[in-house]
C-alpha atoms as a PDB file:
ATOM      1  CA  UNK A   1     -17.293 -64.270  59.820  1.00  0.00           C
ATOM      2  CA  UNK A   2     -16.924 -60.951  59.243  1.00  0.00           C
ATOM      3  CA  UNK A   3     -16.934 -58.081  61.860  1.00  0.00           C
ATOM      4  CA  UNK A   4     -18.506 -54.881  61.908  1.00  0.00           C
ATOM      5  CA  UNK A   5     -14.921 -53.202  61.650  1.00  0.00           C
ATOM      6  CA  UNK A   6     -14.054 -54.833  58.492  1.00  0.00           C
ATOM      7  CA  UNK A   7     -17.233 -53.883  56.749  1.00  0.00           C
ATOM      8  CA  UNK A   8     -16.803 -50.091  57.707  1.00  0.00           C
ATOM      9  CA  UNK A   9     -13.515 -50.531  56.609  1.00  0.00           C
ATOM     10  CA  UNK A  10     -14.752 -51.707  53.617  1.00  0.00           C
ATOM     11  CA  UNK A  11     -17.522 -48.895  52.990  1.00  0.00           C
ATOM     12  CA  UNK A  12     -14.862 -45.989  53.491  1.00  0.00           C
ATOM     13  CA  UNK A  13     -12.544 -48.176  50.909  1.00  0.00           C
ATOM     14  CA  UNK A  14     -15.264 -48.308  48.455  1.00  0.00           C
ATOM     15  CA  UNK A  15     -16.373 -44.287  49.028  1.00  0.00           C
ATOM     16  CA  UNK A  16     -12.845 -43.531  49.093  1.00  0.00           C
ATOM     17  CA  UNK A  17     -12.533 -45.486  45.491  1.00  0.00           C
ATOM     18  CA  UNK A  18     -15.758 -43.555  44.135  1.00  0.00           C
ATOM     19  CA  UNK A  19     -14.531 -40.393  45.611  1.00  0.00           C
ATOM     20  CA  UNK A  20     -11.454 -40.231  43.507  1.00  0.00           C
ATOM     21  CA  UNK A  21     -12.445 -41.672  40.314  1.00  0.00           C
ATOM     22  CA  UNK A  22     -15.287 -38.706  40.801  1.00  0.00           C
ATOM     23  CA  UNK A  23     -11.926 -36.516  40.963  1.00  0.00           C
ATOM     24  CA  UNK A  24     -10.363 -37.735  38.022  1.00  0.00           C
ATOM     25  CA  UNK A  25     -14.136 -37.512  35.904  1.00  0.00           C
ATOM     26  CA  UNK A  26     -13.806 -33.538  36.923  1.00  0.00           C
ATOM     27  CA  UNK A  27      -9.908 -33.049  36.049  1.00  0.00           C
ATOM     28  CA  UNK A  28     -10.549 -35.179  32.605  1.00  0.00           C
ATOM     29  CA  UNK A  29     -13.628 -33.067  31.801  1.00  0.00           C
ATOM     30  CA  UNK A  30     -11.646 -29.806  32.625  1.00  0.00           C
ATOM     31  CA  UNK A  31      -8.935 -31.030  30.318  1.00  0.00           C
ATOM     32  CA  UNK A  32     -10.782 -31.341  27.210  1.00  0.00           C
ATOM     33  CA  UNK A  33     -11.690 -28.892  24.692  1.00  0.00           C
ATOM     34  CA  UNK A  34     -14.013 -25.976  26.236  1.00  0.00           C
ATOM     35  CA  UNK A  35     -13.393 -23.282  23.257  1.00  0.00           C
ATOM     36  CA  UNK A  36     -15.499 -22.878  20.508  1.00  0.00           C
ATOM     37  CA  UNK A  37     -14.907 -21.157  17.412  1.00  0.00           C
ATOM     38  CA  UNK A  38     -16.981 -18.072  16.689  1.00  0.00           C
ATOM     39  CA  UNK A  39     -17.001 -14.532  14.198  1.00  0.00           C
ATOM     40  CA  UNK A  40     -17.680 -11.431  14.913  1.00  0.00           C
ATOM     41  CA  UNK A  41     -18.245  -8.566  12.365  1.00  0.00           C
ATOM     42  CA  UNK A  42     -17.026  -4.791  13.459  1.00  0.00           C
ATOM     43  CA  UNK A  43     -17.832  -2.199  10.349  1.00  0.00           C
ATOM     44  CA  UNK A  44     -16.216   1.229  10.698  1.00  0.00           C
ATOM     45  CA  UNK A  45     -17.563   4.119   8.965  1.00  0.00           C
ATOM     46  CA  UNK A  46     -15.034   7.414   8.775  1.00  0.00           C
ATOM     47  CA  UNK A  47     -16.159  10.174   8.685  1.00  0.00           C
ATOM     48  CA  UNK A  48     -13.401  13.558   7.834  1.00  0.00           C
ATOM     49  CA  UNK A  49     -14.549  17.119   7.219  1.00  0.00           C
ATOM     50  CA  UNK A  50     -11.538  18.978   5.687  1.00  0.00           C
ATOM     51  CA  UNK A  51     -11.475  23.140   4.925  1.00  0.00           C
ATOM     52  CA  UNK A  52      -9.154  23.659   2.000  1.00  0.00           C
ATOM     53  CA  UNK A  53      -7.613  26.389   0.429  1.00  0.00           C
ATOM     54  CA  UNK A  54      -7.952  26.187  -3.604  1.00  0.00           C
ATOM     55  CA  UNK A  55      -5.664  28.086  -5.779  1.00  0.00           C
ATOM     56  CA  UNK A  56      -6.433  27.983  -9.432  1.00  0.00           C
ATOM     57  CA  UNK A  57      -3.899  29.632 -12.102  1.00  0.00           C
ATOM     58  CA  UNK A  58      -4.444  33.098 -13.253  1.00  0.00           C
ATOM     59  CA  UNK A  59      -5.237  31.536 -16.572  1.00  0.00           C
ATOM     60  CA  UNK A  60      -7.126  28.768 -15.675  1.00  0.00           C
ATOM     61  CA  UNK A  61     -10.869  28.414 -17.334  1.00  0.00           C
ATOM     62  CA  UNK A  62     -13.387  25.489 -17.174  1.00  0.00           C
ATOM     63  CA  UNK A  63     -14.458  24.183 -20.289  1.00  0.00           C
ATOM     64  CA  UNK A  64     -11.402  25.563 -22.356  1.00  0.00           C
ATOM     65  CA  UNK A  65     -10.330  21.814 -22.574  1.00  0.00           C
ATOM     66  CA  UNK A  66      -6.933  22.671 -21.301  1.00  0.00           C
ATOM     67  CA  UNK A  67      -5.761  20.549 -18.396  1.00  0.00           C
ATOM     68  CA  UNK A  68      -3.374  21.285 -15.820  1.00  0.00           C
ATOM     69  CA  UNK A  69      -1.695  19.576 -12.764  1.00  0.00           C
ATOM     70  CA  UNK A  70      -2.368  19.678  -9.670  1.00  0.00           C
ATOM     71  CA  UNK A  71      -0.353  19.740  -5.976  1.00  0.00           C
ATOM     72  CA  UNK A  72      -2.083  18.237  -2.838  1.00  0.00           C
ATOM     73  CA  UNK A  73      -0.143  20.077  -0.057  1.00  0.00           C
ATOM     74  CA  UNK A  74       0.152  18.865   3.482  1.00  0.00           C
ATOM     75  CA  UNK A  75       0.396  21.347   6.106  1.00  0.00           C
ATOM     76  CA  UNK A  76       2.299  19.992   9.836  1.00  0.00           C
ATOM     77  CA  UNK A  77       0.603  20.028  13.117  1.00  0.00           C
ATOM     78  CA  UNK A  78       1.014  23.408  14.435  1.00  0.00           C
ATOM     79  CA  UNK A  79      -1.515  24.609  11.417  1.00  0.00           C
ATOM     80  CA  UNK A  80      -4.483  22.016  12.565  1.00  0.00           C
ATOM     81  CA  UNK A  81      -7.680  23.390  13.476  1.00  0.00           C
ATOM     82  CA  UNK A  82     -10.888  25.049  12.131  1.00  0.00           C
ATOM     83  CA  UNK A  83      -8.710  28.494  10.691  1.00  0.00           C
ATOM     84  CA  UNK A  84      -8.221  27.411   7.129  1.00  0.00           C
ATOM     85  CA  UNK A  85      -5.970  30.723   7.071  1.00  0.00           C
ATOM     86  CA  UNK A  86      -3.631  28.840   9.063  1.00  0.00           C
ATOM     87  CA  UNK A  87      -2.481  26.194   6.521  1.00  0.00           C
ATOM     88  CA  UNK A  88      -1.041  29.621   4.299  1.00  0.00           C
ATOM     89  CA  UNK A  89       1.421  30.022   7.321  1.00  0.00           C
ATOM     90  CA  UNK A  90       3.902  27.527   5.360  1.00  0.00           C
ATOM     91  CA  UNK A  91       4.645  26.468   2.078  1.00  0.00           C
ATOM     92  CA  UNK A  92       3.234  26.265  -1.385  1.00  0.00           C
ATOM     93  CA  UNK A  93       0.078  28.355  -0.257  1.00  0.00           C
ATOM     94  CA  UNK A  94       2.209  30.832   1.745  1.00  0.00           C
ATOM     95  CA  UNK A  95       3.346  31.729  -1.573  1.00  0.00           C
ATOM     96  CA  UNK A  96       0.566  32.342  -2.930  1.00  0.00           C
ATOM     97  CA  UNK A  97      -0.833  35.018   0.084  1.00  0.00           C
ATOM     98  CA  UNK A  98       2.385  36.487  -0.454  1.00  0.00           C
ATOM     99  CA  UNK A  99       0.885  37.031  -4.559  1.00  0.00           C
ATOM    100  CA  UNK A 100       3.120  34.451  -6.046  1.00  0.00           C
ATOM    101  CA  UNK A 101       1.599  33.126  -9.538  1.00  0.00           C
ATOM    102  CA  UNK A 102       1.684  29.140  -9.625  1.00  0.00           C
ATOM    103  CA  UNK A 103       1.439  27.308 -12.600  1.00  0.00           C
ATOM    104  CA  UNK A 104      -0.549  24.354 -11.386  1.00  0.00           C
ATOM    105  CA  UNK A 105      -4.253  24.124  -9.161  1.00  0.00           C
ATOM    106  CA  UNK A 106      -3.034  23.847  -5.607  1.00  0.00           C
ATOM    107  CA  UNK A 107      -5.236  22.074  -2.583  1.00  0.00           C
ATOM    108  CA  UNK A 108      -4.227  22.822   0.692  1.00  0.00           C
ATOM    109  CA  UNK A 109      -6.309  21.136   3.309  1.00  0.00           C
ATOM    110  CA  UNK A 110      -6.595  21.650   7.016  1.00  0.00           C
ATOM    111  CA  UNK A 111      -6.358  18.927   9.173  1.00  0.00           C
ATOM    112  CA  UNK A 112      -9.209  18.885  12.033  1.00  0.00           C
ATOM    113  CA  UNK A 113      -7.804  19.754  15.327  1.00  0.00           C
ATOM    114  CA  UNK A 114      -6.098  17.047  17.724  1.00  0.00           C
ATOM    115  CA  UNK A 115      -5.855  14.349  14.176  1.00  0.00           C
ATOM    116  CA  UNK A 116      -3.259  13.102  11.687  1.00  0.00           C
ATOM    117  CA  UNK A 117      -3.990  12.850   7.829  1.00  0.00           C
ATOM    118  CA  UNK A 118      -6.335  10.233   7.014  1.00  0.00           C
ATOM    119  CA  UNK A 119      -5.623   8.469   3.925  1.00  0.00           C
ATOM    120  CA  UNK A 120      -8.596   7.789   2.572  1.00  0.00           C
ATOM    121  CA  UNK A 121     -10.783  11.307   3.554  1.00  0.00           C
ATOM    122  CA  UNK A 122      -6.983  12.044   1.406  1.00  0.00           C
ATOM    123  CA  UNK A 123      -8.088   9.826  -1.523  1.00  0.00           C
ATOM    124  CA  UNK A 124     -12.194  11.189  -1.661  1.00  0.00           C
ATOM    125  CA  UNK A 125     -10.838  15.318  -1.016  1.00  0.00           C
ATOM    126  CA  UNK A 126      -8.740  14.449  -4.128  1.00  0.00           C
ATOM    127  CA  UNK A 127     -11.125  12.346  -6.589  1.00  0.00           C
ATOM    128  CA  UNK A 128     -13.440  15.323  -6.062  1.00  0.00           C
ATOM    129  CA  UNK A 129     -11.079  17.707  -6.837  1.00  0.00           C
ATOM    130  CA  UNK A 130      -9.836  16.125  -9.803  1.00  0.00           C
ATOM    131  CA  UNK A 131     -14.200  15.399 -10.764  1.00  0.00           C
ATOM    132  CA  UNK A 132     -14.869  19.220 -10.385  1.00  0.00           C
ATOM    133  CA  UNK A 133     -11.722  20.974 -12.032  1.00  0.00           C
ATOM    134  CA  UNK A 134      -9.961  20.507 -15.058  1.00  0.00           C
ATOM    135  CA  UNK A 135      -6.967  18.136 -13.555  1.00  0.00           C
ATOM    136  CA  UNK A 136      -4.112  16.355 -15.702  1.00  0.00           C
ATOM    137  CA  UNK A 137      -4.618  13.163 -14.114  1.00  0.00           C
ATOM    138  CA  UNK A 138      -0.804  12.131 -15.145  1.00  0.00           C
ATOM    139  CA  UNK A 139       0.262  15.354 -13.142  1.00  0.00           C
ATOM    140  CA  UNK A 140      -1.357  15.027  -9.511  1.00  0.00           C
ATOM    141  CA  UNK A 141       2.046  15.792  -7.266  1.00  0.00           C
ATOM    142  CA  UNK A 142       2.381  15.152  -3.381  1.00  0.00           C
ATOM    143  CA  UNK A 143       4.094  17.139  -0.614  1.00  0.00           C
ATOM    144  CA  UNK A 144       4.197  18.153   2.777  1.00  0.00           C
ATOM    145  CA  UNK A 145       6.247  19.085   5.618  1.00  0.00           C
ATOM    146  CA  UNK A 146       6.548  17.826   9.395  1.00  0.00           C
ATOM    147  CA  UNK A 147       3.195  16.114   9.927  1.00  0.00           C
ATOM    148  CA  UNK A 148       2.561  16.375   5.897  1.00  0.00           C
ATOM    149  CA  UNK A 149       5.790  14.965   5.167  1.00  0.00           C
ATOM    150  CA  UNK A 150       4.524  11.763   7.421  1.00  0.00           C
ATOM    151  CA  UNK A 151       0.950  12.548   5.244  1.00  0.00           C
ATOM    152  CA  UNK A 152       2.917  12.658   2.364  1.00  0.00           C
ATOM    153  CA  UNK A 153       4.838   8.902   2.439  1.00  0.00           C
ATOM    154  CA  UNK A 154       2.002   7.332   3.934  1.00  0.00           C
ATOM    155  CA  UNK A 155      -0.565   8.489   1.354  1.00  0.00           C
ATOM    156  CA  UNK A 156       1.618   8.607  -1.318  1.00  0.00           C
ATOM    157  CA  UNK A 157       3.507   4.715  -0.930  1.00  0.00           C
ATOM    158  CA  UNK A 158       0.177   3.423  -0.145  1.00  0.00           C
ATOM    159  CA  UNK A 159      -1.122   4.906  -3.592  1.00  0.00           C
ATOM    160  CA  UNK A 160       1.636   5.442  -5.449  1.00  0.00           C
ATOM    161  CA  UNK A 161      -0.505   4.920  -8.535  1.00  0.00           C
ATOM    162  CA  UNK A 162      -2.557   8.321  -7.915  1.00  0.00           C
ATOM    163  CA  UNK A 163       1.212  10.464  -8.042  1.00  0.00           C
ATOM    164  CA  UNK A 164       3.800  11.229 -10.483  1.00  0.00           C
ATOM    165  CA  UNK A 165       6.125  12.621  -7.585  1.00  0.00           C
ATOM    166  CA  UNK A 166       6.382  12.680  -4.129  1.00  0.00           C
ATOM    167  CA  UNK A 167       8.150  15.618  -1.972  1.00  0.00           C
ATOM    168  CA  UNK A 168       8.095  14.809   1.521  1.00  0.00           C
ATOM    169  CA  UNK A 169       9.450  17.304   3.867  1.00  0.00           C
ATOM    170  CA  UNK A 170      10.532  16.360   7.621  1.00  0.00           C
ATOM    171  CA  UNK A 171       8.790  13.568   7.391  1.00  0.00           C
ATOM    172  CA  UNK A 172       9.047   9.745   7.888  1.00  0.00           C
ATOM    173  CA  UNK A 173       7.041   6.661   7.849  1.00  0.00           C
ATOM    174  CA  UNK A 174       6.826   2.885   7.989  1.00  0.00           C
ATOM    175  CA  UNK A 175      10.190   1.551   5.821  1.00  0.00           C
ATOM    176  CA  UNK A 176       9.148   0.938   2.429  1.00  0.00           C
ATOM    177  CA  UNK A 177      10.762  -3.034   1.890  1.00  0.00           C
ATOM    178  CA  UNK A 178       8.132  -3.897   4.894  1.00  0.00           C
ATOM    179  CA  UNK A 179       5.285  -1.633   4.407  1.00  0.00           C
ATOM    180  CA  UNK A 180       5.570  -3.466   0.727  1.00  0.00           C
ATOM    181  CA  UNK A 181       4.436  -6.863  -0.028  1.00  0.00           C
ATOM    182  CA  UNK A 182       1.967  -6.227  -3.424  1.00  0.00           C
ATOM    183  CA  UNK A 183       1.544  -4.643  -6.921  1.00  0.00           C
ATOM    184  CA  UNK A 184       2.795  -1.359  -5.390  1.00  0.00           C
ATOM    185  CA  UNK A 185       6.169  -2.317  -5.522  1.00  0.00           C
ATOM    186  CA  UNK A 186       6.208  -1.807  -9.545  1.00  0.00           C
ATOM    187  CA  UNK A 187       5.111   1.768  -9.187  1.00  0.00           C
ATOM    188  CA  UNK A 188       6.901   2.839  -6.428  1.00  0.00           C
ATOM    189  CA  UNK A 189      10.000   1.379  -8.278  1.00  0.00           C
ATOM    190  CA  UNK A 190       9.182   4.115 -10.874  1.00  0.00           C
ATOM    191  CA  UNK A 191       7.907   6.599  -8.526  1.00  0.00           C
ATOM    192  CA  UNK A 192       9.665  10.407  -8.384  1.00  0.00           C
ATOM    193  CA  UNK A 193      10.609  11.340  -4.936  1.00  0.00           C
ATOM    194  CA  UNK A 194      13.188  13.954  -3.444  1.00  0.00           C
ATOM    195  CA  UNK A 195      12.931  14.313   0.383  1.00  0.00           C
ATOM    196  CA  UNK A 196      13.964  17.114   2.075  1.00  0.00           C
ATOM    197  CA  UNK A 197      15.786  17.177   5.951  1.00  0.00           C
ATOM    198  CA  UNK A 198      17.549  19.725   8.004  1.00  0.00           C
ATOM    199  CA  UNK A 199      20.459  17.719   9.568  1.00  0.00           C
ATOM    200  CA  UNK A 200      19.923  19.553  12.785  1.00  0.00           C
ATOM    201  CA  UNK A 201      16.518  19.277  13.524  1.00  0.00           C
ATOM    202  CA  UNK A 202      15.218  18.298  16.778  1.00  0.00           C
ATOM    203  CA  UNK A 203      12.004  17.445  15.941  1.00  0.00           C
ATOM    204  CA  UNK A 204      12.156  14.669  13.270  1.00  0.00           C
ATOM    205  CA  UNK A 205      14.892  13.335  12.900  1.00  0.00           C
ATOM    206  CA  UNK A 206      17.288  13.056   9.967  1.00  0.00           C
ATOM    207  CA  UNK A 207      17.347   9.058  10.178  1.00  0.00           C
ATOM    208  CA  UNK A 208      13.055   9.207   9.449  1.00  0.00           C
ATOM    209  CA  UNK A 209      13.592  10.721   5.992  1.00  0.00           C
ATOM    210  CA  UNK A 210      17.194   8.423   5.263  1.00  0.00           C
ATOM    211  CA  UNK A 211      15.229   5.146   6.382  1.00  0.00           C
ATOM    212  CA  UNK A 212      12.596   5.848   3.738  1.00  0.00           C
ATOM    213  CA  UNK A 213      14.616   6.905   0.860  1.00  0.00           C
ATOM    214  CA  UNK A 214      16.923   4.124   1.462  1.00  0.00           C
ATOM    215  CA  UNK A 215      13.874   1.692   1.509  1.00  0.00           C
ATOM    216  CA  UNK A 216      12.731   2.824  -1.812  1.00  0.00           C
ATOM    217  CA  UNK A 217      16.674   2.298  -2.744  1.00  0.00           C
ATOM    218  CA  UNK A 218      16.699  -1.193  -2.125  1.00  0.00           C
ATOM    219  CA  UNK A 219      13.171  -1.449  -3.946  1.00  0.00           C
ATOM    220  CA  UNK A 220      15.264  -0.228  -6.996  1.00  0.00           C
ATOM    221  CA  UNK A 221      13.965   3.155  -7.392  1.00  0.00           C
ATOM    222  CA  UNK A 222      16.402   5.301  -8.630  1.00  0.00           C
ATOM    223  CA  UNK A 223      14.763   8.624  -8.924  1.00  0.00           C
ATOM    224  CA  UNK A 224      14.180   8.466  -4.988  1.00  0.00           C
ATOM    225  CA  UNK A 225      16.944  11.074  -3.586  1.00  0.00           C
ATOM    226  CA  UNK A 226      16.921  12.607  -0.245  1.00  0.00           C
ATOM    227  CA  UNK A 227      18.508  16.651  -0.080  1.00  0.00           C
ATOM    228  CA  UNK A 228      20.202  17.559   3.286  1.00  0.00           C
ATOM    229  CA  UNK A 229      20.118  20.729   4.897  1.00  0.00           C
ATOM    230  CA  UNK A 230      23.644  21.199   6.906  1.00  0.00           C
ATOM    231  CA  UNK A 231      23.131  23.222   9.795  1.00  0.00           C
ATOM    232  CA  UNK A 232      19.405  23.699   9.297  1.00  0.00           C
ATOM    233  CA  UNK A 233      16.649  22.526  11.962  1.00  0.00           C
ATOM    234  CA  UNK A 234      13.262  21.277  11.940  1.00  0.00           C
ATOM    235  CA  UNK A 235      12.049  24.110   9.487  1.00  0.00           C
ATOM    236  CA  UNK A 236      13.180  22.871   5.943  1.00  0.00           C
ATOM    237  CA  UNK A 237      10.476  23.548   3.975  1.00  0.00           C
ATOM    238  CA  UNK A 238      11.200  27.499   3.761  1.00  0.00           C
ATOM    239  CA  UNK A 239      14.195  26.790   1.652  1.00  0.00           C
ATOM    240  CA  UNK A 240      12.811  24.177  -0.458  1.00  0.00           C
ATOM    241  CA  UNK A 241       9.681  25.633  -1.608  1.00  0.00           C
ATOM    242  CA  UNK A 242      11.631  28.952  -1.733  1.00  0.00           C
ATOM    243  CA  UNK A 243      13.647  26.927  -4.377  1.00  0.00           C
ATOM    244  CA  UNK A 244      12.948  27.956  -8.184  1.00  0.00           C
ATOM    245  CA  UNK A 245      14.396  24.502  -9.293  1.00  0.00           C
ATOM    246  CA  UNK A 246      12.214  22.256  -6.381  1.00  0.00           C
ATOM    247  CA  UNK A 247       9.498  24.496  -8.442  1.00  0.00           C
ATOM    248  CA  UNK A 248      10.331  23.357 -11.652  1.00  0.00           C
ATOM    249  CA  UNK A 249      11.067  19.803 -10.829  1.00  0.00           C
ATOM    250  CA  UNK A 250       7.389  19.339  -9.227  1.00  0.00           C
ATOM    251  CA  UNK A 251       6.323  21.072 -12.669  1.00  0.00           C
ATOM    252  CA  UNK A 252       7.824  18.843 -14.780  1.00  0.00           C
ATOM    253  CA  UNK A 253       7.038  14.786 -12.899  1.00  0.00           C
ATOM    254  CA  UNK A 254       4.479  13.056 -15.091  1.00  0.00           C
ATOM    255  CA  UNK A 255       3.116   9.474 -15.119  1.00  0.00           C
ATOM    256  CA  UNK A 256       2.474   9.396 -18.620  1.00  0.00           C
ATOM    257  CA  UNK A 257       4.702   6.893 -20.372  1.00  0.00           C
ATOM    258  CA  UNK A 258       5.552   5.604 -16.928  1.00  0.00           C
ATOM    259  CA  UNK A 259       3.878   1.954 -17.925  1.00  0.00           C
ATOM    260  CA  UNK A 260       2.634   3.134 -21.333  1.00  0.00           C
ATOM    261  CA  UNK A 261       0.567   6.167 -22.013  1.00  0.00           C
ATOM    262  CA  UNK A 262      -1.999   6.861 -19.826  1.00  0.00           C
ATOM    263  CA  UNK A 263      -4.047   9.124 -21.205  1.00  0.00           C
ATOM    264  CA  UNK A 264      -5.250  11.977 -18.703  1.00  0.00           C
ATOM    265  CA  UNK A 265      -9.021  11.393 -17.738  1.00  0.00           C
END
């Protein structure tokens, strides 16, 4: 016969029993799969207002069928703002306020204040340059200095088919044999480029500008060569756009012929 005892015993057994297989129901349920897979879609619209300074040739004339190249200049950092006048404090368009004659159509844009060079406001600045002017498409040539010369290898490796030469002054960038890993490798094989560095400059260092010339090295591009400044700091562009023979070099890159003939559009 059974007592009272046994049969509470029994009932705290039994809620005991139902207690923890209620446990393990909960941990099992937490263990299995609570994550579902979903997509999200983020669209970015940029939007880039650059000033420019535009130099055409003293004998330059629309609609006399002659075409001519063309030099995108980069300015560095301490010429951002809304002061176009600023970007003729260096370089190519120093020249020309100094009344130096150019033989090509130079565009110097200013970068807005507090940014970096944006590719692709880059890219559209340039198409409608080259839609508005009379522009040797074979003959578009690249450079910049400090801030430009990071413009210049970022724009220019990332659309090396819109350049027959790079000049990159100061500058630096991601190392070409990882930045690469498509069709650009076949033009940047073929690509012009002489870099410029002061070997004592504080700023930049000399390594940026080796790493990126020795990247294009190993890509097998043998016109990529990198010109060293002994004793000279951050500010290498004077003497290399002071240079008659950087001049004529620029003057002379084409891409015509560089996969066939590309006819200038």
């Amino acid at each position: 016969m059974r007592g009272p005892g046994r049969s509470i015993a029994s009932l705290a057994a039994a809620l005991a029993m139902a207690a923890s297989a209620s446990t393990m129901k909960r941990a099992s349920a937490a263990d299995a799969p609570r994550q579902s897979t979903e997509s999200f879609t983020f669209t970015q619209t940029v939007s880039a207002t650059y000033s420019y300074l535009k130099y055409l040739p003293k004998d330059y004339a629309a609609g006399s069928g002659q075409k001519w190249p063309l030099v995108l200049f980069l300015h560095g950092a301490g010429e951002r703002g809304t002061d176009p006048s600023r970007v003729a404090f260096h370089g190519p368009p120093k020249l020309v306020a100094k009344g130096k004659d150019l033989p090509f159509v130079l565009v110097s844009p200013q970068c807005p204040p507090n940014q970096r060079w944006n590719d692709a406001a880059l890219l559209a600045l340039l198409d409608h340059v080259v839609a508005s002017h009379a522009i040797d498409t074979n003959r578009v040539c690249l450079t910049g200095l400090s801030m430009g010369g990071y413009g210049t290898w970022s724009l220019g490796t990332r659309n090396p088919e819109r350049f027959a030469a790079l000049a990159p002054i100061c500058g630096g960038g991601r190392v070409i044999d990882v930045l690469l890993a498509d069709d650009r490798a076949r033009e940047l094989k073929a690509m012009p480029v002489w870099a410029f560095h002061g070997d004592a400059d504080n700023i930049v260092p000399l390594s940026e500008s080796r790493a990126m010339v020795e990247g294009l090295q190993r890509l097998g591009n043998k016109g990529a060569n990198l010109t060293v400044y002994p004793g000279v700091g951050h500010d290498s562009w004077t003497k290399t756009y002071d240079d008659p023979e950087f001049m004529k070099w620029l003057l002379a890159q084409t891409r015509e012929g560089r996969f066939g003939t590309r006819k200038a559009k």
